[in-house]
C-alpha atoms as a PDB file:
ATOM      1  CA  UNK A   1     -72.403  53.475 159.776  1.00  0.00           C
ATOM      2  CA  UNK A   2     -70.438  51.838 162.543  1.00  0.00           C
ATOM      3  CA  UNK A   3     -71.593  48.622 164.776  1.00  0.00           C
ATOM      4  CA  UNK A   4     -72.965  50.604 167.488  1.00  0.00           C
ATOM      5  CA  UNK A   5     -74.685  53.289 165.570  1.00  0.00           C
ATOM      6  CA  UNK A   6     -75.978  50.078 162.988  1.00  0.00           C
ATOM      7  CA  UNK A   7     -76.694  47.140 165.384  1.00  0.00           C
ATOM      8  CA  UNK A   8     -76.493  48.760 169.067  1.00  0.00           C
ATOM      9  CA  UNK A   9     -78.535  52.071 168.430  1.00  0.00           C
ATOM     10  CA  UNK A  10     -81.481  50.730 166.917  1.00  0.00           C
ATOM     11  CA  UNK A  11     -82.011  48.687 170.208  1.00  0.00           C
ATOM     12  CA  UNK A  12     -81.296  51.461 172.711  1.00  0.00           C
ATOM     13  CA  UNK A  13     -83.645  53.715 170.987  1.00  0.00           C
ATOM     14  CA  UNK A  14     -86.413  51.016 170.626  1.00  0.00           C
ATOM     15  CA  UNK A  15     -86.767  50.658 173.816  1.00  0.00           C
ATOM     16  CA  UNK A  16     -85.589  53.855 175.389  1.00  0.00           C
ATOM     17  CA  UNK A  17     -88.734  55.988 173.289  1.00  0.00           C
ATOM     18  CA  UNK A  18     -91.443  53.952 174.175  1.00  0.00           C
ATOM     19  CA  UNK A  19     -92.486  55.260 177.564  1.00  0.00           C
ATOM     20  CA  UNK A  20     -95.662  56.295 179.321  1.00  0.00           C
ATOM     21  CA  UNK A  21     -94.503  59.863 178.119  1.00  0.00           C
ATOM     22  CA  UNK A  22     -93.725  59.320 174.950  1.00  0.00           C
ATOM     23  CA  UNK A  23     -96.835  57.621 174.377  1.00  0.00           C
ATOM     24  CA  UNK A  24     -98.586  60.084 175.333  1.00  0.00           C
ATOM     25  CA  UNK A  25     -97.450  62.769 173.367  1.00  0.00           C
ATOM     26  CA  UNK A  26     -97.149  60.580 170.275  1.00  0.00           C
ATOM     27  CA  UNK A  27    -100.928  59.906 170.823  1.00  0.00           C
ATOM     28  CA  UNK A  28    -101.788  63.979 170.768  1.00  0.00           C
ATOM     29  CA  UNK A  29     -99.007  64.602 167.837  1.00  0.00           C
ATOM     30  CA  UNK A  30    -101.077  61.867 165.507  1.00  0.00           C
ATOM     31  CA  UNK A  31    -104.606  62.614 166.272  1.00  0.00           C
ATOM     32  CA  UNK A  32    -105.468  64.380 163.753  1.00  0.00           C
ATOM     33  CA  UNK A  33    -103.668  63.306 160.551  1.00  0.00           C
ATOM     34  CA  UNK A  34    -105.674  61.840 158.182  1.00  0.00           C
ATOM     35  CA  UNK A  35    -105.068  60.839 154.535  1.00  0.00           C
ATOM     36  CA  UNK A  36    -102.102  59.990 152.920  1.00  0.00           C
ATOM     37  CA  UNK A  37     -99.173  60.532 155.164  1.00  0.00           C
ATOM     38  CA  UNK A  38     -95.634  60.564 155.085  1.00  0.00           C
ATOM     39  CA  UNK A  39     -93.298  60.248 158.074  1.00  0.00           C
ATOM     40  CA  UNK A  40     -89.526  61.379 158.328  1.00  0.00           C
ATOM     41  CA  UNK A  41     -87.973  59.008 160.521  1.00  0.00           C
ATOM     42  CA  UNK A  42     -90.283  56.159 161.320  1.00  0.00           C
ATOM     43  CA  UNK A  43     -87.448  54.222 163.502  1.00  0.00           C
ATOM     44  CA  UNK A  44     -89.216  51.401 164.873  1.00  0.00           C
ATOM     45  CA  UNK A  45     -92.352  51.842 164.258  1.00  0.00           C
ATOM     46  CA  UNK A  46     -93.953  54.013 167.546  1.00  0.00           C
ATOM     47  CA  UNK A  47     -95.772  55.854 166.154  1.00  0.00           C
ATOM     48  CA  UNK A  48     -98.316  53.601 164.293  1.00  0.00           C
ATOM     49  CA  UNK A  49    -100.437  52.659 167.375  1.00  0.00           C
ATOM     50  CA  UNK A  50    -101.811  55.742 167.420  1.00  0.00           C
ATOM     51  CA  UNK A  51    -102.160  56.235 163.830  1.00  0.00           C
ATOM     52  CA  UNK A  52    -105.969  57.169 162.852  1.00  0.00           C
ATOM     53  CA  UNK A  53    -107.893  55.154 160.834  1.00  0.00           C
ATOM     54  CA  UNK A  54    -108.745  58.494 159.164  1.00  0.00           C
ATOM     55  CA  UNK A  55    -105.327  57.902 157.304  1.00  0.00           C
ATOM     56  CA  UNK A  56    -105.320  55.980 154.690  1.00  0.00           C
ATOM     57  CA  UNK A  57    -101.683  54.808 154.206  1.00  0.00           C
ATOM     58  CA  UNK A  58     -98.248  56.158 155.726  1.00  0.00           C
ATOM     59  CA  UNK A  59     -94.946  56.697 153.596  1.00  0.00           C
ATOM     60  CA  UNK A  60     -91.881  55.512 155.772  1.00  0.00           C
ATOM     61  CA  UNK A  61     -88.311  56.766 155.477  1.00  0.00           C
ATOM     62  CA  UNK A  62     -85.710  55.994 157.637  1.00  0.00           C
ATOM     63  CA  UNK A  63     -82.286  55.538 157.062  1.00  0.00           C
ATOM     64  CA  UNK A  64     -81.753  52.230 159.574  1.00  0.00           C
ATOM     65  CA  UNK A  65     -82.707  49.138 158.220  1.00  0.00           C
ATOM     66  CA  UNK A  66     -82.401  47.333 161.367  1.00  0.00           C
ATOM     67  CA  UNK A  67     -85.114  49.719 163.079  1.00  0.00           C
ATOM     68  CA  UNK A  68     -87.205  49.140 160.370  1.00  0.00           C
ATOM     69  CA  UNK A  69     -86.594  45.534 161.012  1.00  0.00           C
ATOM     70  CA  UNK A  70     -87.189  45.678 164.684  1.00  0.00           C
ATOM     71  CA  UNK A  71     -91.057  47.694 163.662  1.00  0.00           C
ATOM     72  CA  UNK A  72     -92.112  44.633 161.717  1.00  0.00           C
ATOM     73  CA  UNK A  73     -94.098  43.322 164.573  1.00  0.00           C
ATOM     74  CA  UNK A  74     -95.974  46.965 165.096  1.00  0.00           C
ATOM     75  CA  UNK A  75     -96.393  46.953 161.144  1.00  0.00           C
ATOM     76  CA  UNK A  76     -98.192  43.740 160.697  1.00  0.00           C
ATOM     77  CA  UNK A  77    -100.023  44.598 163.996  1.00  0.00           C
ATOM     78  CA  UNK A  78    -101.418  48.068 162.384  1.00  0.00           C
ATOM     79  CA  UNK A  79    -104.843  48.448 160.438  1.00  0.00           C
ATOM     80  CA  UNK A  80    -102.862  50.888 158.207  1.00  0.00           C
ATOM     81  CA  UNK A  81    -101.035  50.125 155.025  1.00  0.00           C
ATOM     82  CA  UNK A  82     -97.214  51.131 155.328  1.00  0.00           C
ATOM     83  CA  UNK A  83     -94.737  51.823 153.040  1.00  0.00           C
ATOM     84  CA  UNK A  84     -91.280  52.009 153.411  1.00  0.00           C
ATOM     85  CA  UNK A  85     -90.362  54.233 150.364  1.00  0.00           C
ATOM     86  CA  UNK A  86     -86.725  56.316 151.356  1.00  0.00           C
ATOM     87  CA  UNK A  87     -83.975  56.285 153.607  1.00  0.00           C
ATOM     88  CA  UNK A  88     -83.313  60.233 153.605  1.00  0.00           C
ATOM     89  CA  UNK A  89     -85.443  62.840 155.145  1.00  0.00           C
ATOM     90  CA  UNK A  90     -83.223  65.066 153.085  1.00  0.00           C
ATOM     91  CA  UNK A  91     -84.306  63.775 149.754  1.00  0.00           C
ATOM     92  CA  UNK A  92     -87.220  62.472 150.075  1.00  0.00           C
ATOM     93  CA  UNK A  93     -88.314  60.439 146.711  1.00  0.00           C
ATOM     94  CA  UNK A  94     -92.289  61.354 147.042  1.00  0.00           C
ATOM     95  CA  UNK A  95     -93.568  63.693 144.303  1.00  0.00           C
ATOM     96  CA  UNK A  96     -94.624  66.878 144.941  1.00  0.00           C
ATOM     97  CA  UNK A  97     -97.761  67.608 146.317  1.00  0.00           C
ATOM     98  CA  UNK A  98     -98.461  64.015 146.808  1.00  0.00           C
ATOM     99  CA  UNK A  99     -99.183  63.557 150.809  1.00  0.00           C
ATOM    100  CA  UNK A 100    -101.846  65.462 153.018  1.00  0.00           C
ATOM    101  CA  UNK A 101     -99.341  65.346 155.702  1.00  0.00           C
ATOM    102  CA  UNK A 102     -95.919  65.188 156.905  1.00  0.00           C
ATOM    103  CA  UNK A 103     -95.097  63.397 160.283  1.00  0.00           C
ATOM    104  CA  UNK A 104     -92.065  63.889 162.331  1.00  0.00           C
ATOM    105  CA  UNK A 105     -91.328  62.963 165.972  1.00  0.00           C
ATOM    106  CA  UNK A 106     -87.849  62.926 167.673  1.00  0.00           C
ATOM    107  CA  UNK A 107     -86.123  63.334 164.246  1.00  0.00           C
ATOM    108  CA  UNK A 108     -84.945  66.930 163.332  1.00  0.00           C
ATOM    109  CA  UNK A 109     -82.453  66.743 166.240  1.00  0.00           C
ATOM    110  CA  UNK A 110     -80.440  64.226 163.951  1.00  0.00           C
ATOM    111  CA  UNK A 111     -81.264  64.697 160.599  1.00  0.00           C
ATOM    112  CA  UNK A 112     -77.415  66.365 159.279  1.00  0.00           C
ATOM    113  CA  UNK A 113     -79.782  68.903 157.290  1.00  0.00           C
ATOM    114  CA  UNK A 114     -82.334  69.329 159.330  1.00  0.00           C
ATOM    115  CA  UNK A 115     -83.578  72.573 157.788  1.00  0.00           C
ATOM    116  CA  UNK A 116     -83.676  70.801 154.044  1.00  0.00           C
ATOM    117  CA  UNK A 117     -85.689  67.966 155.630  1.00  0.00           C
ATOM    118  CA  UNK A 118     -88.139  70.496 156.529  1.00  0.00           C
ATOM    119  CA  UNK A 119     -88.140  72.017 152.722  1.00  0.00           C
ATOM    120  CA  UNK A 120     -88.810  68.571 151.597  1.00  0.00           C
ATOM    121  CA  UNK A 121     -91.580  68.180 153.475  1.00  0.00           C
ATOM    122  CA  UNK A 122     -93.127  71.366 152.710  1.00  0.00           C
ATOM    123  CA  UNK A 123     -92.389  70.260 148.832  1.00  0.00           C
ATOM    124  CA  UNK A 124     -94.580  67.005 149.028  1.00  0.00           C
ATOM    125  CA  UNK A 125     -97.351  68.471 150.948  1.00  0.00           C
ATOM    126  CA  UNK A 126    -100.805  69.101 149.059  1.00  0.00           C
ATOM    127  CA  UNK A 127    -102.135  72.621 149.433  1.00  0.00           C
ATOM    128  CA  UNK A 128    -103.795  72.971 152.927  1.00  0.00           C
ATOM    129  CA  UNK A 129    -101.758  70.239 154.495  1.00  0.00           C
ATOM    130  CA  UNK A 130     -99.674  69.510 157.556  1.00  0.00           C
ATOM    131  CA  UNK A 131     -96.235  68.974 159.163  1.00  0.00           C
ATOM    132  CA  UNK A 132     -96.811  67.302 162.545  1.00  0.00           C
ATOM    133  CA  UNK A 133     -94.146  66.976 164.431  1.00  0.00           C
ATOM    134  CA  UNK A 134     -92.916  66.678 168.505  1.00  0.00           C
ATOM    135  CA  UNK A 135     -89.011  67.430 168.878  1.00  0.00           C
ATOM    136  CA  UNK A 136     -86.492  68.265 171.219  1.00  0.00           C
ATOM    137  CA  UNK A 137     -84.340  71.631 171.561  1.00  0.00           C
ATOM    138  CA  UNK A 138     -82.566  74.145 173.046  1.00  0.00           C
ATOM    139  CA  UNK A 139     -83.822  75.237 176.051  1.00  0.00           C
ATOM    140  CA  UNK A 140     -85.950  78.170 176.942  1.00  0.00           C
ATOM    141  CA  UNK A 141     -83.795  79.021 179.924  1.00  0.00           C
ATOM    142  CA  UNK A 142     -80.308  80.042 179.508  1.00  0.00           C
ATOM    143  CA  UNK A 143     -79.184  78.097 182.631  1.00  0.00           C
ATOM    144  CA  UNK A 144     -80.194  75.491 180.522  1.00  0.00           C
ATOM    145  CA  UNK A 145     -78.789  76.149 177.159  1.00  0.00           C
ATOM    146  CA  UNK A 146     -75.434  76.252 178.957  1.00  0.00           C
ATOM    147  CA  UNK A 147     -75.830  72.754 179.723  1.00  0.00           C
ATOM    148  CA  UNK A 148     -77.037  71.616 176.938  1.00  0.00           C
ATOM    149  CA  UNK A 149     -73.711  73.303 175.063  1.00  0.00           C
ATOM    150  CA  UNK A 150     -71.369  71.281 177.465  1.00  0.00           C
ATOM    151  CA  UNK A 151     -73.453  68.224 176.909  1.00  0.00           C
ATOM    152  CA  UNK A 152     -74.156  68.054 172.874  1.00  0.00           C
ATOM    153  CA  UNK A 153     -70.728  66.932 171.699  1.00  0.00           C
ATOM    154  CA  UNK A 154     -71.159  63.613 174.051  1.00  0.00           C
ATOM    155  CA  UNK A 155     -74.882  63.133 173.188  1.00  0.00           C
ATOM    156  CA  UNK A 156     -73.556  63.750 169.292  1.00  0.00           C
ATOM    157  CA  UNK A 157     -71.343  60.407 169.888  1.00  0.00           C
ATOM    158  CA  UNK A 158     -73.564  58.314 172.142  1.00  0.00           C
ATOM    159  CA  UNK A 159     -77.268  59.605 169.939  1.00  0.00           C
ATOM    160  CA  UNK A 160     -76.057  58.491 166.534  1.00  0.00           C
ATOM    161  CA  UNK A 161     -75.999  62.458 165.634  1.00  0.00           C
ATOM    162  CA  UNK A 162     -78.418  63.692 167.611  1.00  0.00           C
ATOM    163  CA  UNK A 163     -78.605  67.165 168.858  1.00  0.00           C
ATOM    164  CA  UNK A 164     -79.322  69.135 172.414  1.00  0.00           C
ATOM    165  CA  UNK A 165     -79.072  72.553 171.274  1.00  0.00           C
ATOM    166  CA  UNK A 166     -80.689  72.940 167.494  1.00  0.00           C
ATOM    167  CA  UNK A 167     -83.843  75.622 167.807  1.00  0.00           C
ATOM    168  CA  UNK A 168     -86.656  73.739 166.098  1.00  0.00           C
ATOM    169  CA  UNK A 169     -88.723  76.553 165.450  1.00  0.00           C
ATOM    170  CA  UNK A 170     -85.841  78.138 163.569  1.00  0.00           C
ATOM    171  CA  UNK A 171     -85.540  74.700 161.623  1.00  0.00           C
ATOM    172  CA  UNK A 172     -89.489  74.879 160.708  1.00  0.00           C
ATOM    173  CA  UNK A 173     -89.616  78.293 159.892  1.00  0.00           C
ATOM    174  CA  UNK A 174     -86.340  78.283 157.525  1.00  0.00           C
ATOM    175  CA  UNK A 175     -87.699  75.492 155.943  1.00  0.00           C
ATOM    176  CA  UNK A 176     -90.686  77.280 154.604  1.00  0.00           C
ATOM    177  CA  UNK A 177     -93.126  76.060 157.033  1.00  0.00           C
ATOM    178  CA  UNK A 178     -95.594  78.883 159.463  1.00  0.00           C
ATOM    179  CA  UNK A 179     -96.001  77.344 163.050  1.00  0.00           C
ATOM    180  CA  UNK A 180     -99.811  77.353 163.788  1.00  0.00           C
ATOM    181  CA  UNK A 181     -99.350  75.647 166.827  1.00  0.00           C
ATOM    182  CA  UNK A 182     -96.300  75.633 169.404  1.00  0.00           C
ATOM    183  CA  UNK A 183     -96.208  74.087 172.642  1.00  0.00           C
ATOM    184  CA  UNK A 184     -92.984  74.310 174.604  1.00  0.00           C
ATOM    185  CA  UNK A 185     -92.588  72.451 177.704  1.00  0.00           C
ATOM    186  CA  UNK A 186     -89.925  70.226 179.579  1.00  0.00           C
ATOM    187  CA  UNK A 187     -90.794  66.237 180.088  1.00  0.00           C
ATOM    188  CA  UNK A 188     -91.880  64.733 183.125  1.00  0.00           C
ATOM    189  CA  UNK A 189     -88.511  63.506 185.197  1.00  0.00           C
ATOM    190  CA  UNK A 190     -86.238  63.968 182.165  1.00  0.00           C
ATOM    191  CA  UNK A 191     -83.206  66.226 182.474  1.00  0.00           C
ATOM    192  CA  UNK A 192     -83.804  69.566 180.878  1.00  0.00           C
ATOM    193  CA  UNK A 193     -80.850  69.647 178.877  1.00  0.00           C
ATOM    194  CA  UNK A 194     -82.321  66.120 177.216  1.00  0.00           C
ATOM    195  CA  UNK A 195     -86.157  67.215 177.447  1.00  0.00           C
ATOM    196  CA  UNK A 196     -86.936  70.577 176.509  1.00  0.00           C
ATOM    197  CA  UNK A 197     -89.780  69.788 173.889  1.00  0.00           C
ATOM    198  CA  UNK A 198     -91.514  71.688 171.021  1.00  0.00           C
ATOM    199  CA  UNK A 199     -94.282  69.831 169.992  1.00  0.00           C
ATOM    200  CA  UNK A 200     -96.334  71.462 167.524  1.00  0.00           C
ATOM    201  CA  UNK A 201     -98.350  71.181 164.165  1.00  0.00           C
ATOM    202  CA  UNK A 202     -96.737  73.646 160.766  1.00  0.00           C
ATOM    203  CA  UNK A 203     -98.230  74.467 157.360  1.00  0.00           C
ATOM    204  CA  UNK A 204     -96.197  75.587 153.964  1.00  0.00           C
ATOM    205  CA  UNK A 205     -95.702  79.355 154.337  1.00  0.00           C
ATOM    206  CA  UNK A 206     -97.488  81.536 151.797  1.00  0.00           C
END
């Protein structure tokens, strides 16, 4: 991991995914988890305001140290216990069948194997539980998609790895997951090549 992707990144992203927006959606992506929870790529920590108190503890991985770092402030702030247990979505070092649910917002666009990721998840899921997760994608309009093909090699230097164009759906459902709940939209005065969103909740396929 270079400087900028190590000690510039972490800072960009801290502050660049903590708007109104965001906040929003993050607040309708954890509403209902509840349990033990384990989320694939906690960054710095956005997600735990709007944590329930219906969960009982939340399983971090994340692969910066320096995000986790910069969420120290948010995780002494929240009434849940966290854990930072892993630093790859990819392997994740939870046992099987060990959370309720499986959080994952703005990740899967990075992630190298984004598609194992989701297998992992599905592997540490109890029966009956969850993959929550908000994402962006490839574009419903082709117009769009065009875009976001010119764009992705630039956004795949400046994003630390991240990803315009990767179908998320296709990601979930590869993994082993069945969508039970898709909704596909663009954000509010973002691009569309940077905001076409799938935001969504996924259980383990039978």
């Amino acid at each position: 991991m270079g400087f900028y992707d190590d000690r510039v990144l972490p800072h960009v992203i801290n502050v660049v995914m903590n708007t109104k927006q965001t906040r929003e959606i993050r607040r309708r992506v954890c509403g209902d988890l509840k349990g033990e929870v384990l989320e694939i790529g906690f960054g710095t920590g956005h997600n735990l305001p709007f944590i329930p108190t219906a969960v009982t503890k939340l399983l971090a991985v994340e692969p910066s140290g320096r995000s986790v770092g910069l969420a120290r402030q948010r995780i002494d702030a929240s009434p849940v216990e966290v854990e930072v247990i892993g630093l790859d979505g990819q392997r994740l070092t939870a046992d099987d069948e060990s959370v309720d649910a499986v959080l994952c917002t703005w990740s899967l666009c990075t992630i190298p194997d984004a598609v194992g990721a989701v297998r992992e998840a599905r592997r540490v899921l109890r029966p009956g539980g969850t993959f929550h997760f908000v994402e962006h994608g490839t574009a419903p309009d082709s117009n769009v998609r065009r875009w976001q093909e010119r764009l992705n090699p630039m956004q795949n230097r400046i994003g630390g790895g991240c990803n315009l164009n990767r179908d998320i759906s296709a990601i979930i459902e590869a993994g082993g997951m069945t969508i039970t709940k898709l909704d596909r939209y663009y954000g509010k005065g973002e691009p569309k090549a940077f905001g076409s969103l799938y935001e969504g909740v996924a259980a383990a396929a039978v």
